[in-house]
N, C-alpha and C. Protein backbone atom coordinates (compact mmCIF):
# COMPACT_ATOMS: atom_id res chain seq x y z
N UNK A 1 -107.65 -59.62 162.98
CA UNK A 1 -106.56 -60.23 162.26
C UNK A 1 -105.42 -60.46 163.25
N UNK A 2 -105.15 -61.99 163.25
CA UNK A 2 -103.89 -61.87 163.77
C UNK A 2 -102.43 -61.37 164.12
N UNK A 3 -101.61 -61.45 164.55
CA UNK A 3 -100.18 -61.08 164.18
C UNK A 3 -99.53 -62.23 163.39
N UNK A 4 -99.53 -63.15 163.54
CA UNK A 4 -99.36 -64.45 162.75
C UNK A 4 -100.01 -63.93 161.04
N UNK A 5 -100.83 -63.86 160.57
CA UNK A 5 -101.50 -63.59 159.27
C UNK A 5 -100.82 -62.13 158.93
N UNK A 6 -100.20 -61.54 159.86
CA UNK A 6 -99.95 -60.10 159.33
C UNK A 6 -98.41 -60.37 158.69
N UNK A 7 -97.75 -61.75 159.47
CA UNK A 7 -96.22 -61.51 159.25
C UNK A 7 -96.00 -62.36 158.00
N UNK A 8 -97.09 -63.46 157.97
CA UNK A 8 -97.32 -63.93 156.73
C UNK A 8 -97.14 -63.19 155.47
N UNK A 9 -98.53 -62.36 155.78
CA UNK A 9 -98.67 -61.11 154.37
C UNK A 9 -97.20 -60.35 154.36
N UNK A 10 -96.93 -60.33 155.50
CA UNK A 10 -95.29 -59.27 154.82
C UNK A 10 -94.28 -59.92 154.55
N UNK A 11 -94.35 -61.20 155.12
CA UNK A 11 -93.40 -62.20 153.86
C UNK A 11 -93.25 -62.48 152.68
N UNK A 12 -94.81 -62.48 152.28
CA UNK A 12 -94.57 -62.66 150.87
C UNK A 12 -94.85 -61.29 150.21
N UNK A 13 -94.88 -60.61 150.97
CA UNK A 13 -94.88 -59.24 150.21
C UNK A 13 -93.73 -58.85 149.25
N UNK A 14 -93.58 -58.29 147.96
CA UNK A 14 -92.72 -57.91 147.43
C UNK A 14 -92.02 -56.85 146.68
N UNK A 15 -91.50 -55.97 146.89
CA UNK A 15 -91.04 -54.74 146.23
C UNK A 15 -90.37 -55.01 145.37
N UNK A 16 -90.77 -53.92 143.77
CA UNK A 16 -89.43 -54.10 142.59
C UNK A 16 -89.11 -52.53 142.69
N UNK A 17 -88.23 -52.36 142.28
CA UNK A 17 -87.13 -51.06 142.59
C UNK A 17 -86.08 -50.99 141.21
N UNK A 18 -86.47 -50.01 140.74
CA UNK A 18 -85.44 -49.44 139.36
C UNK A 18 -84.14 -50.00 140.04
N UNK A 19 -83.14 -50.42 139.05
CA UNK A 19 -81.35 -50.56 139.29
C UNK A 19 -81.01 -49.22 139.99
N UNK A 20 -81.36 -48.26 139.63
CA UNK A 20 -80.40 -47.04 140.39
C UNK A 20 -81.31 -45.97 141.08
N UNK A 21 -82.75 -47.11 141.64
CA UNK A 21 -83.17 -45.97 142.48
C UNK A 21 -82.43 -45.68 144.33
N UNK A 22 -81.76 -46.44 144.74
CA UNK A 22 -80.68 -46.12 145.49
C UNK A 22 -80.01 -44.96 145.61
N UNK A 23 -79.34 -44.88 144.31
CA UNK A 23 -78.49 -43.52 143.81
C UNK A 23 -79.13 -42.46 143.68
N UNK A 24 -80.40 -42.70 143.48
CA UNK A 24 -81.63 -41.40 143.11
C UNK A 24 -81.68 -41.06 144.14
N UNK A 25 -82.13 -41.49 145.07
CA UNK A 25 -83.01 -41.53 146.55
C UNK A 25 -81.70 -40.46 147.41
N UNK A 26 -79.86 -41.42 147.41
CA UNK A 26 -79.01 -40.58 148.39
C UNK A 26 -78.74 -39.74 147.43
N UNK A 27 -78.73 -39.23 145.82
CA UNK A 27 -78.38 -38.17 145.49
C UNK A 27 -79.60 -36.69 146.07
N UNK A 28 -80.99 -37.47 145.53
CA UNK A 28 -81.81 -35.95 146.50
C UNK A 28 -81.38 -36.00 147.60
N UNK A 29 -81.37 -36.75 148.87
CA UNK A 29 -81.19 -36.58 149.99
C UNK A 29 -80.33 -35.60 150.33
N UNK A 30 -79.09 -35.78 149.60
CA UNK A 30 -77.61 -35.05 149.49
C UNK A 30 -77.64 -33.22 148.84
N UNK A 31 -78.93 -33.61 147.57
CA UNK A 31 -79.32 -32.39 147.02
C UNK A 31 -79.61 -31.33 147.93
N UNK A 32 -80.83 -31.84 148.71
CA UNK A 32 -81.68 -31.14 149.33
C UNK A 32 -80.98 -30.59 150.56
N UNK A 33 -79.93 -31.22 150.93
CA UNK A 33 -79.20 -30.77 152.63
C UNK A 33 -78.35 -29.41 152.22
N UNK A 34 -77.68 -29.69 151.30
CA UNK A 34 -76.48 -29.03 150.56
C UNK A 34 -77.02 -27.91 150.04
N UNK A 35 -78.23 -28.12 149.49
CA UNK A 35 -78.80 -26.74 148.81
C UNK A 35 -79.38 -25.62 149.57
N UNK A 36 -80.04 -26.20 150.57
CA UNK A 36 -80.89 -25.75 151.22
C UNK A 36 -79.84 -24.63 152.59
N UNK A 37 -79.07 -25.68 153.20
CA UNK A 37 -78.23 -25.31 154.08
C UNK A 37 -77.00 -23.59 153.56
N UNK A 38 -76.20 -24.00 152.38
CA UNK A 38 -75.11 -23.94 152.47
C UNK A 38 -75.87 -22.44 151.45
N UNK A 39 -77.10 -22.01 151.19
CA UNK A 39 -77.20 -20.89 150.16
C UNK A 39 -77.01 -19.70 151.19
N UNK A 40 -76.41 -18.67 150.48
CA UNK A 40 -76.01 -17.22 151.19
C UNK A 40 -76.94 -16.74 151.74
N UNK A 41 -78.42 -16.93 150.98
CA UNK A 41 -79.57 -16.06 151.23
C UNK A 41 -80.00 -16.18 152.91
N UNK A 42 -79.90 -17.79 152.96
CA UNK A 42 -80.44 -17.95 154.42
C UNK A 42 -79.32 -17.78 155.67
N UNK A 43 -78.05 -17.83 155.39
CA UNK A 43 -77.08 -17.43 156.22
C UNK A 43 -77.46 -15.76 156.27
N UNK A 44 -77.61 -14.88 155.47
CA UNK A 44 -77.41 -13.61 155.91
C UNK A 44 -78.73 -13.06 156.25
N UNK A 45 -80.29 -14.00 155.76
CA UNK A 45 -80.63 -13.83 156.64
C UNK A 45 -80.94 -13.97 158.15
N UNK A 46 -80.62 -15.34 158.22
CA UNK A 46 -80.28 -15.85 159.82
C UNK A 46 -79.19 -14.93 160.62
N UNK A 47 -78.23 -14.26 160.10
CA UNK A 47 -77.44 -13.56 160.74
C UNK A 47 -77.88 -12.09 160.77
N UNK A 48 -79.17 -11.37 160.06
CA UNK A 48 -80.00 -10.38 160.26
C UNK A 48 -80.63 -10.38 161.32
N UNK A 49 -81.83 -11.52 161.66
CA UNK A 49 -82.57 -11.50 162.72
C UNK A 49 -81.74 -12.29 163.70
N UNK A 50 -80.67 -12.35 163.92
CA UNK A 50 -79.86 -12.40 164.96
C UNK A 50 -79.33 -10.93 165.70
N UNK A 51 -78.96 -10.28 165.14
CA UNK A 51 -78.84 -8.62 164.85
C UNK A 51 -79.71 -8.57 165.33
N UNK A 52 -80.72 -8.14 164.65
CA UNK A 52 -82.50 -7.32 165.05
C UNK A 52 -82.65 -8.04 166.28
N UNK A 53 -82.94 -9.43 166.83
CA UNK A 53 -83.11 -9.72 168.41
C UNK A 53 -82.35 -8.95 168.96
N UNK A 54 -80.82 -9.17 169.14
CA UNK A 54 -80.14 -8.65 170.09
C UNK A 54 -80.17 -7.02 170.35
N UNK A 55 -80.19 -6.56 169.44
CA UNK A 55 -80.61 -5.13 169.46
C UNK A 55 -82.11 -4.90 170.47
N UNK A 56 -83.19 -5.34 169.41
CA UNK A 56 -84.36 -5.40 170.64
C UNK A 56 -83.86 -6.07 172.33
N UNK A 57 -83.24 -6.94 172.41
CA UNK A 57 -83.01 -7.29 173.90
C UNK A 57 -82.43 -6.22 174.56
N UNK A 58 -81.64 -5.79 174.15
CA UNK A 58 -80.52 -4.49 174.25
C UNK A 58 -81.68 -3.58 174.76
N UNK A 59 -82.11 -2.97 174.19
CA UNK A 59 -83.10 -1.78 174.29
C UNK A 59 -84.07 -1.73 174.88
N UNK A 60 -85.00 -3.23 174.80
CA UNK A 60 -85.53 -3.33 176.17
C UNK A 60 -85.10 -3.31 177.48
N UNK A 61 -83.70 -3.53 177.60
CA UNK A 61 -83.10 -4.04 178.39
C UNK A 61 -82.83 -2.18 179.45
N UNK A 62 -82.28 -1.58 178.40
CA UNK A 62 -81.52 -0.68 178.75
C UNK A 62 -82.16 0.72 178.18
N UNK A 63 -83.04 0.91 177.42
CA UNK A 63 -84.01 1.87 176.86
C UNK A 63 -83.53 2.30 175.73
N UNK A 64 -81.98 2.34 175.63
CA UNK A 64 -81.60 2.85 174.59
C UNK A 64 -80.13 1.90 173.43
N UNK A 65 -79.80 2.23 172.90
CA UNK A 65 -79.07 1.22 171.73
C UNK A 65 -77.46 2.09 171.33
N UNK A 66 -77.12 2.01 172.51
CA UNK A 66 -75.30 2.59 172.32
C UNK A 66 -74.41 2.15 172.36
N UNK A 67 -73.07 2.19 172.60
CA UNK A 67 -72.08 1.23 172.85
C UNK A 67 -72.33 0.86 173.99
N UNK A 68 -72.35 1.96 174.61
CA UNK A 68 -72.26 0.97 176.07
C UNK A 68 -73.67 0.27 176.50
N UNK A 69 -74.38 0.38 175.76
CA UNK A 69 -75.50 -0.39 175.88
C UNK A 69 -75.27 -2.26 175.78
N UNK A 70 -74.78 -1.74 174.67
CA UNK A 70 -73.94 -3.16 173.93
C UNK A 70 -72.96 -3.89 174.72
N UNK A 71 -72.16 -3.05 175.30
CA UNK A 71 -71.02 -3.43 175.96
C UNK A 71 -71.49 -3.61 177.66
N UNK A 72 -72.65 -3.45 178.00
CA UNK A 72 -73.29 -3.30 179.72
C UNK A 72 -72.80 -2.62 180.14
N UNK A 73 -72.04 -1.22 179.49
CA UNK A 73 -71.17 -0.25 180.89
C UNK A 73 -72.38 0.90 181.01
N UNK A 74 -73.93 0.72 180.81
CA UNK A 74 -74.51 1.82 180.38
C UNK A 74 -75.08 2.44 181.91
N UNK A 75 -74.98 1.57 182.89
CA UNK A 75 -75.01 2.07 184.23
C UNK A 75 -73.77 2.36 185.32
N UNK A 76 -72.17 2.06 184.35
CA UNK A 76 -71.41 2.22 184.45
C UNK A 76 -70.59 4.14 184.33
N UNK A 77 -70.03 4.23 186.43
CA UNK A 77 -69.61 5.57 185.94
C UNK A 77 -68.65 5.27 186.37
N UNK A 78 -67.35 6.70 186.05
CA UNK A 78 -66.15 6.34 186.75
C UNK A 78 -66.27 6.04 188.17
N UNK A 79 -66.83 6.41 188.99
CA UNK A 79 -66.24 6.86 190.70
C UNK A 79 -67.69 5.47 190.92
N UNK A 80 -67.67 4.35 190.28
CA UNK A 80 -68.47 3.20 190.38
C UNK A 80 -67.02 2.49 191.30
N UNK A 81 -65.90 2.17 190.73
CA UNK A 81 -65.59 1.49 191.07
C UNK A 81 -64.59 1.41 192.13
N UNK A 82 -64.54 3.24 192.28
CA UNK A 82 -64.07 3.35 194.12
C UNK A 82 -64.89 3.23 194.90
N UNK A 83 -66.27 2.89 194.72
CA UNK A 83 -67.11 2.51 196.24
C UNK A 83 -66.89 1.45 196.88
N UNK A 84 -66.13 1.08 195.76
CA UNK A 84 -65.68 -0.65 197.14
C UNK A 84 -64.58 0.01 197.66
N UNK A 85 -63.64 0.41 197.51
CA UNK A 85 -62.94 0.87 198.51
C UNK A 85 -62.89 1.68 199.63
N UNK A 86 -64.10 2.64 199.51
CA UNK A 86 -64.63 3.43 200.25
C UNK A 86 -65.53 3.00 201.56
N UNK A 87 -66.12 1.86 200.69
CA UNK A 87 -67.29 1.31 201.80
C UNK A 87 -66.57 -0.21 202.59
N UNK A 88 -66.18 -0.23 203.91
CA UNK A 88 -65.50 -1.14 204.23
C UNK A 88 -66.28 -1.74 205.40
């Protein structure tokens, strides 16, 4: 089949369409973003396993799950940060 015979057929091709399927079509569209997005359930759980990763990274990271784990001071001692002055 040609391309010529194909553009034919979609010329005279013709769609009928309800008066307000327009309005149907962007109201789900609108439904589905809004509903889906903006419900509590999936924010708090998305902000759970955000938690639970970082924790696991943490702990792999560092063996254990403390503040200063959290904060990177967990290989941090005082007399860390007179060795630069010491060592010249």
């Amino acid at each position: 089949m040609s391309i010529h015979k194909l553009e034919n057929q979609l010329k005279r091709q013709q769609y009928t369409f309800s008066e307000d399927f327009a309005v149907a079509v962007l109201k789900s569209i609108q439904w589905e973003k809004t509903h889906i997005l903006l419900q509590p359930k999936w924010l708090f759980l998305g902000l759970a396993a955000s938690v639970v990763l970082c924790m696991i990274s943490v702990y792999m990271q560092n063996g254990n799950l403390s503040v200063e784990s959290f904060l990177g001071l967990s290989d941090y001692t005082e007399m860390t940060g007179y060795y630069g002055y010491v060592q010249l």
